[in-house]
N, C-alpha and C. Protein backbone atom coordinates (compact mmCIF):
# COMPACT_ATOMS: atom_id res chain seq x y z
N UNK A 1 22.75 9.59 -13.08
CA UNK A 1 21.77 9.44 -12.02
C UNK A 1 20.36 9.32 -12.61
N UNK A 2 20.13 10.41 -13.44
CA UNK A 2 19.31 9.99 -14.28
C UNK A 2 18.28 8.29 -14.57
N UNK A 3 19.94 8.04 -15.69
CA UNK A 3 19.51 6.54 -16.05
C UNK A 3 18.76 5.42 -15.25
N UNK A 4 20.23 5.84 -13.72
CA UNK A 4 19.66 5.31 -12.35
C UNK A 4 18.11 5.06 -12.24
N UNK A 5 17.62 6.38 -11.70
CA UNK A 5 16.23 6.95 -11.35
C UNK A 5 15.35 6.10 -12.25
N UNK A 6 15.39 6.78 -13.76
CA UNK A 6 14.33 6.05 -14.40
C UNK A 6 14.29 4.47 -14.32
N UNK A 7 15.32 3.46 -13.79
CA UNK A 7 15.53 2.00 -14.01
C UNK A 7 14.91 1.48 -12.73
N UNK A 8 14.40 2.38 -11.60
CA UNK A 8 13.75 1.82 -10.57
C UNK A 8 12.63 2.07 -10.84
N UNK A 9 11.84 0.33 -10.07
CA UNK A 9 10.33 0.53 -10.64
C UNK A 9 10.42 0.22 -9.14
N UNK A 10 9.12 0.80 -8.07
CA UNK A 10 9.30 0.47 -6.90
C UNK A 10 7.57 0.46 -6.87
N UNK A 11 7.84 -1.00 -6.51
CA UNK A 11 6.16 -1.16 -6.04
C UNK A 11 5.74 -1.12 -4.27
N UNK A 12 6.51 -0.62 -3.39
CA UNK A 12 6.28 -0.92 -2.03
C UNK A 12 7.07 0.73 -1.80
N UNK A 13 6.04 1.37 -0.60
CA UNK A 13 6.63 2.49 -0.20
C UNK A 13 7.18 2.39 1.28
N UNK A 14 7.43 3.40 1.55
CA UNK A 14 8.52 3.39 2.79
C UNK A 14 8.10 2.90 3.58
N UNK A 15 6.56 2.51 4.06
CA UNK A 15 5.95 1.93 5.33
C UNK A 15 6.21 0.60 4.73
N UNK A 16 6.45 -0.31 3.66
CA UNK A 16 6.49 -1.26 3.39
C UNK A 16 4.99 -2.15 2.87
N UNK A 17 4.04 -1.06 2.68
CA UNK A 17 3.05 -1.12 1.74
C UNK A 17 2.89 -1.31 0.29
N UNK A 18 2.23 -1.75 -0.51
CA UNK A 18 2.16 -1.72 -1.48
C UNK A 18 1.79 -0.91 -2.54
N UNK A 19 2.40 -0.46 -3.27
CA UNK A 19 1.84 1.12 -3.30
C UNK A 19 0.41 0.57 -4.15
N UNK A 20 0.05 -0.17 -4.96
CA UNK A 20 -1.25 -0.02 -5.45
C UNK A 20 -2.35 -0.37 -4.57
N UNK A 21 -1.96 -1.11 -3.27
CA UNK A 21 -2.69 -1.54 -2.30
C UNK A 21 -2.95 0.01 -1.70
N UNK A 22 -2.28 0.78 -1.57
CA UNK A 22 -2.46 1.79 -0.57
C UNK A 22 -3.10 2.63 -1.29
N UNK A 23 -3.23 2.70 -2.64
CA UNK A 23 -3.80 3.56 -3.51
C UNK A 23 -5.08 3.39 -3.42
N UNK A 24 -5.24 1.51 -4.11
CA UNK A 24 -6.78 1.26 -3.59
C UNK A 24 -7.44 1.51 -2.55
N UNK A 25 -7.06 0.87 -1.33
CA UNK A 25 -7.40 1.30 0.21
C UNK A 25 -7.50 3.20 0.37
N UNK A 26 -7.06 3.89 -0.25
CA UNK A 26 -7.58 5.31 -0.09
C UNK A 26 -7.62 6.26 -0.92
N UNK A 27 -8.51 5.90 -1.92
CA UNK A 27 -9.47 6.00 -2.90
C UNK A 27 -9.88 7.25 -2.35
N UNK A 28 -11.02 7.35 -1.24
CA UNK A 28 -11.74 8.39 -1.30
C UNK A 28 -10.79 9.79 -0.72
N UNK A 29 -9.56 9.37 -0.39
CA UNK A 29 -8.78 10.56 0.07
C UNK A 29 -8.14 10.98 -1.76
N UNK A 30 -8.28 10.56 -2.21
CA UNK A 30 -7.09 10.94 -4.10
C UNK A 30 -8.61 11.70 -4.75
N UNK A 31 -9.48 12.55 -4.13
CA UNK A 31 -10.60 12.86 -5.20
C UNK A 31 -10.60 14.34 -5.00
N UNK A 32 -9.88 15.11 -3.68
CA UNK A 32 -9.86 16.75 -3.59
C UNK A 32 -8.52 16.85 -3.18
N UNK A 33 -8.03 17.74 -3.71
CA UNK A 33 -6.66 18.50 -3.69
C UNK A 33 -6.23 18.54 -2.11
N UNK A 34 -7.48 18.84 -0.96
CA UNK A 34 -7.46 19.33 0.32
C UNK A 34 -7.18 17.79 0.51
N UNK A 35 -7.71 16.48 0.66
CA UNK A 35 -8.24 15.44 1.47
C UNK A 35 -6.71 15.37 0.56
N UNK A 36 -6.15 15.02 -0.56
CA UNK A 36 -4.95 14.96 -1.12
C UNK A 36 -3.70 14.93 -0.54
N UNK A 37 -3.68 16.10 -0.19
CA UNK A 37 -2.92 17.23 0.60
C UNK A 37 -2.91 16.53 2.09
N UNK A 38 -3.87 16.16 2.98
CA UNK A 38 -3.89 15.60 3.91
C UNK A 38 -3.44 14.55 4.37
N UNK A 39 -3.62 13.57 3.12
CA UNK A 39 -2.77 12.25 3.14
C UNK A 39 -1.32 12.02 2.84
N UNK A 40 -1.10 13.22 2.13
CA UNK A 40 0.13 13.45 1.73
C UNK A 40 0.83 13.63 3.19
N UNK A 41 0.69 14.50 4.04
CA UNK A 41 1.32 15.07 4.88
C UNK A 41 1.38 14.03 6.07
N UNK A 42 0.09 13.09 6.30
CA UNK A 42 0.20 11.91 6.78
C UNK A 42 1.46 11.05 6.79
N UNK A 43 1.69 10.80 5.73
CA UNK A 43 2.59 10.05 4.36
C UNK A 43 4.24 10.69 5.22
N UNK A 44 3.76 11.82 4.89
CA UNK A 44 5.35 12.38 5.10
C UNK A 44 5.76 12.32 6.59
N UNK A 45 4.76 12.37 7.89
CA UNK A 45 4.83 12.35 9.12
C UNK A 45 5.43 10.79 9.49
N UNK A 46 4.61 9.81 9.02
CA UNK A 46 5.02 8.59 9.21
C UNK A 46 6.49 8.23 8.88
N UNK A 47 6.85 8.85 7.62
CA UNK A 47 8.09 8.62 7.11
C UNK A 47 8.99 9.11 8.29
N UNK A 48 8.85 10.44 8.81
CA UNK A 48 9.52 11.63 9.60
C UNK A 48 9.67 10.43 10.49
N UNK A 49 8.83 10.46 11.32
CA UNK A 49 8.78 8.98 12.46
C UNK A 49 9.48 7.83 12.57
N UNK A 50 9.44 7.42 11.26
CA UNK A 50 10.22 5.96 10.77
C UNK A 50 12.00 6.35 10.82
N UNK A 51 12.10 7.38 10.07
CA UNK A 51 13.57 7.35 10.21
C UNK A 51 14.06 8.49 11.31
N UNK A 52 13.52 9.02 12.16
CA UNK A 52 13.93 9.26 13.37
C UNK A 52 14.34 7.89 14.54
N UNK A 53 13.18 7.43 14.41
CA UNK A 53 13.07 5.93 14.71
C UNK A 53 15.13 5.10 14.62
N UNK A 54 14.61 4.89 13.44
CA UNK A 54 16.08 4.93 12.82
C UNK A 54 17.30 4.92 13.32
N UNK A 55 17.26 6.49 13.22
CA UNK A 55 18.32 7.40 13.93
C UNK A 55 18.59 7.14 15.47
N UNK A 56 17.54 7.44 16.07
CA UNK A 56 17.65 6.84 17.34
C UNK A 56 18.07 5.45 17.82
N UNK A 57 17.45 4.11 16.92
CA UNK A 57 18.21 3.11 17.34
C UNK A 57 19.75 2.58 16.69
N UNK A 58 20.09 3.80 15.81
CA UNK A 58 21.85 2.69 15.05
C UNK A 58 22.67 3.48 16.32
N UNK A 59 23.19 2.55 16.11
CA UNK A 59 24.61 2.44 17.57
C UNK A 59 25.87 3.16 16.60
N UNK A 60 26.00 3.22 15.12
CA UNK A 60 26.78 3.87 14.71
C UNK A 60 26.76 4.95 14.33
N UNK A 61 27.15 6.18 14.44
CA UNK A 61 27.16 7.46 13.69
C UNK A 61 26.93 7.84 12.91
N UNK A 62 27.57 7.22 11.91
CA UNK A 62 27.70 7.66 10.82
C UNK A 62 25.96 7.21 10.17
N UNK A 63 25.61 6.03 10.47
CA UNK A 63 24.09 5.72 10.22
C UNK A 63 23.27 6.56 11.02
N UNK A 64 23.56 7.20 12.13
CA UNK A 64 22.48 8.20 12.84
C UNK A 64 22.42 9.48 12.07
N UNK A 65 23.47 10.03 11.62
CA UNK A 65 23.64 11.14 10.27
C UNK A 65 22.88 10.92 9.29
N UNK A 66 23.07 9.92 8.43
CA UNK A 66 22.39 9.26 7.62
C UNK A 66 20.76 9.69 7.66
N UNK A 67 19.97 8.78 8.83
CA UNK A 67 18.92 8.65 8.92
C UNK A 67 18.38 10.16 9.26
N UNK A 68 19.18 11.08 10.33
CA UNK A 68 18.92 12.13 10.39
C UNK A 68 18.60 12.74 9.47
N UNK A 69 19.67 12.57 8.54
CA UNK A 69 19.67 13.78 7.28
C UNK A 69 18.36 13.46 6.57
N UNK A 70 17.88 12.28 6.47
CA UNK A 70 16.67 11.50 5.49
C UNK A 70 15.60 12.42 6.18
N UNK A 71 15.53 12.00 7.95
CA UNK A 71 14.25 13.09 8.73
C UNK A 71 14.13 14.36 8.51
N UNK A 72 15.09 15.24 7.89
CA UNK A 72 15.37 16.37 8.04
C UNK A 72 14.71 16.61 6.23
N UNK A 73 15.04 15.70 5.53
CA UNK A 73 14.24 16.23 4.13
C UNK A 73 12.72 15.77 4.40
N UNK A 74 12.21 14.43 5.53
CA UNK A 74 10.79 14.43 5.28
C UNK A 74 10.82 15.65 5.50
N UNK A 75 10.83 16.50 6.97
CA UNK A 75 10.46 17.72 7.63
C UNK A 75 9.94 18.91 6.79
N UNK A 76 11.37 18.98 5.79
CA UNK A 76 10.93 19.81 4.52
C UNK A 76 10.06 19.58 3.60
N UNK A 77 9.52 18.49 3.42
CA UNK A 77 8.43 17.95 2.60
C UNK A 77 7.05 18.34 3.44
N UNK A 78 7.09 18.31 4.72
CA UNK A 78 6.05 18.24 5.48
C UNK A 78 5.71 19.86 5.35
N UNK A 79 6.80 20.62 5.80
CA UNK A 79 6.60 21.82 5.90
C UNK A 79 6.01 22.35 4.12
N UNK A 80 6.56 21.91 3.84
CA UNK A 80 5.78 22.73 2.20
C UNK A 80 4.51 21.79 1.79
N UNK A 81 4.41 20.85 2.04
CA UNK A 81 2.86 20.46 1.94
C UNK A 81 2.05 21.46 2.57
N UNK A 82 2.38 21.68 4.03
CA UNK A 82 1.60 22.52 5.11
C UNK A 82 1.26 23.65 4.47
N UNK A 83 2.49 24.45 3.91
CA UNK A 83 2.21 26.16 3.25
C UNK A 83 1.61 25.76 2.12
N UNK A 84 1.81 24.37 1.20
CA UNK A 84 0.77 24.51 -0.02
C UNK A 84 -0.97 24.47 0.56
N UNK A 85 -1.16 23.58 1.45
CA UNK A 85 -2.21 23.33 2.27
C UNK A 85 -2.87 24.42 2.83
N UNK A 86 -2.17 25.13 3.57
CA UNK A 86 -2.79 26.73 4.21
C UNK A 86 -3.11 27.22 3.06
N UNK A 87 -2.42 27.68 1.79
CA UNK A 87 -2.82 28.67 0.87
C UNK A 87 -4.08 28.18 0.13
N UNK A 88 -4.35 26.50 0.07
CA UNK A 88 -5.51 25.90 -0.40
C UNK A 88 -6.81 26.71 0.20
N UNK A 89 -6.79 26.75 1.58
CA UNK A 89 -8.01 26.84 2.74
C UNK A 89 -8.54 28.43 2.42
């Protein structure tokens, strides 16, 4: 899995952005840990959204599991941004 992992180079993130485009375009959010932290959790909400989204429209099961399970790790991403975020403030 490993080998896997390291052999993907992925230039477009889950919104279907570009990731150096999105980097450039928010510049002034990548300069404090807090404004960081903020975009991050942005990041992870949209995702949450997208594959609920998802979930809600496959007509098959086994793809509503799927997408579920994907919403259910943003959630956890979101939630520990949040507690890293509170302990920032």
């Amino acid at each position: 899995m490993a080998d896997f992992e390291a052999s993907v180079k992925t230039e477009v993130m889950e919104s279907g952005i570009k990731l150096q485009d999105f980097l450039t375009h928010n510049q002034e959010f990548l300069k404090s840990p807090s404004d960081l932290l903020d975009l991050s959790m942005m990041l992870e909400t949209q995702a949450l959204d997208l594959y609920l989204r998802l979930a809600h429209k496959s007509i098959k099961d086994k793809n509503k599991a799927s997408f579920n399970k994907i919403a259910d790790e943003e959630k956890s991403h979101l939630t520990a941004l949040s507690k890293l975020r509170d302990q920032r403030i």
